[in-house]
Protein backbone atom coordinates (compact mmCIF):
# COMPACT_ATOMS: atom_id res chain seq x y z
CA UNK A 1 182.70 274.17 239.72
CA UNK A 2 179.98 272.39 241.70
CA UNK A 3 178.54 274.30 244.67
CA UNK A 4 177.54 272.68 247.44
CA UNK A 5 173.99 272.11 247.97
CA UNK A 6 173.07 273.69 251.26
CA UNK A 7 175.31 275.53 252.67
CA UNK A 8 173.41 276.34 255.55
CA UNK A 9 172.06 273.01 256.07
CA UNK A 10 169.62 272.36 258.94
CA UNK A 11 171.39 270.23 261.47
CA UNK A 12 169.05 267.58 260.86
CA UNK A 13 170.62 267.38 257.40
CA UNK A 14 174.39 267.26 258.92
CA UNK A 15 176.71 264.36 258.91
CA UNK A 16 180.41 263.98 260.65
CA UNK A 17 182.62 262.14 258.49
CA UNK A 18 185.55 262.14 256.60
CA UNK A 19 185.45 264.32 253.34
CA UNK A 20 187.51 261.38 251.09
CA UNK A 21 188.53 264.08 248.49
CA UNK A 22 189.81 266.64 250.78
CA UNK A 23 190.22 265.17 254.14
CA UNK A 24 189.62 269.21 255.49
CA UNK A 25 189.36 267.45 258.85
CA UNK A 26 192.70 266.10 259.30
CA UNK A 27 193.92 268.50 262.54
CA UNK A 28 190.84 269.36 263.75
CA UNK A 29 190.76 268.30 267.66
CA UNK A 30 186.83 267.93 267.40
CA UNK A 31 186.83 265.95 264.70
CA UNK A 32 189.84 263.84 265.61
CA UNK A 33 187.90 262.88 269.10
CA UNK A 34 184.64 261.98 267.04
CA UNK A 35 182.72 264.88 268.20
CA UNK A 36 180.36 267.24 266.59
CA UNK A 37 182.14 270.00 264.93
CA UNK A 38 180.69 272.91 263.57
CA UNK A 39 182.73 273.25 260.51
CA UNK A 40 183.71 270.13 259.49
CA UNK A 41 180.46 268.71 258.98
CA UNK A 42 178.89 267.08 255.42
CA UNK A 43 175.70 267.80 253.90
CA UNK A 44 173.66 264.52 253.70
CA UNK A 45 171.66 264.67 250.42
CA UNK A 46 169.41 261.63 251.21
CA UNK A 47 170.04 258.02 252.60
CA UNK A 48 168.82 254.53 252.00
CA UNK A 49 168.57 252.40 254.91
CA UNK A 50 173.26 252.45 255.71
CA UNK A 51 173.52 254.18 252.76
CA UNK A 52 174.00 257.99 253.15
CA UNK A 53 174.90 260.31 250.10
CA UNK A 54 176.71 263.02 250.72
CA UNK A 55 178.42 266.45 249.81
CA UNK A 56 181.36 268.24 251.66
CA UNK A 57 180.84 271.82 251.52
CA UNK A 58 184.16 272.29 251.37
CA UNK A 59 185.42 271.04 248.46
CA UNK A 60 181.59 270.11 246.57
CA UNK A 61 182.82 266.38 246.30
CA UNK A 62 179.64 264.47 246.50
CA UNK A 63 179.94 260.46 247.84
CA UNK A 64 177.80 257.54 249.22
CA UNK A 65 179.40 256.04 252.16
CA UNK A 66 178.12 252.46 253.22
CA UNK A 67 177.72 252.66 257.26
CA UNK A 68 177.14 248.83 258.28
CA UNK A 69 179.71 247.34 259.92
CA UNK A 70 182.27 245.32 257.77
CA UNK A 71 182.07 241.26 257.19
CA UNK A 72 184.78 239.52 258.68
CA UNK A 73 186.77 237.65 255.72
């Protein structure tokens, strides 16, 4: 079992996105209206430029998300 990495991580250090492993999220009203939510948030490990790394307390799962809007096809 992975623990997460800060569990008590500085809200500098904070990111509000979906966990993709456990999607704790799901019926939370804060989260559901994009707003900051003080349970539901991800630990962000370190970034470069779009890219953030993360880890969801939650569940440990640790992911890169790619933030720049999609190409059109």
């Amino acid at each position: 079992m992975r623990l997460p990495i800060d569990p008590q991580a500085d809200i500098a250090r904070r990111a509000w996105v979906t966990c993709p492993a456990c999607d704790d999220a799901r019926h939370c009203a804060p989260c559901a209206d994009r707003r900051t939510c003080g349970e539901h948030w991800r630990y962000l490990i370190a970034n470069n430029g779009p890219v953030l790394h993360l880890q969801c307390p939650g569940c440990t799962h640790t992911w890169s998300l790619d933030t720049r809007p999609a190409r059109p096809v």
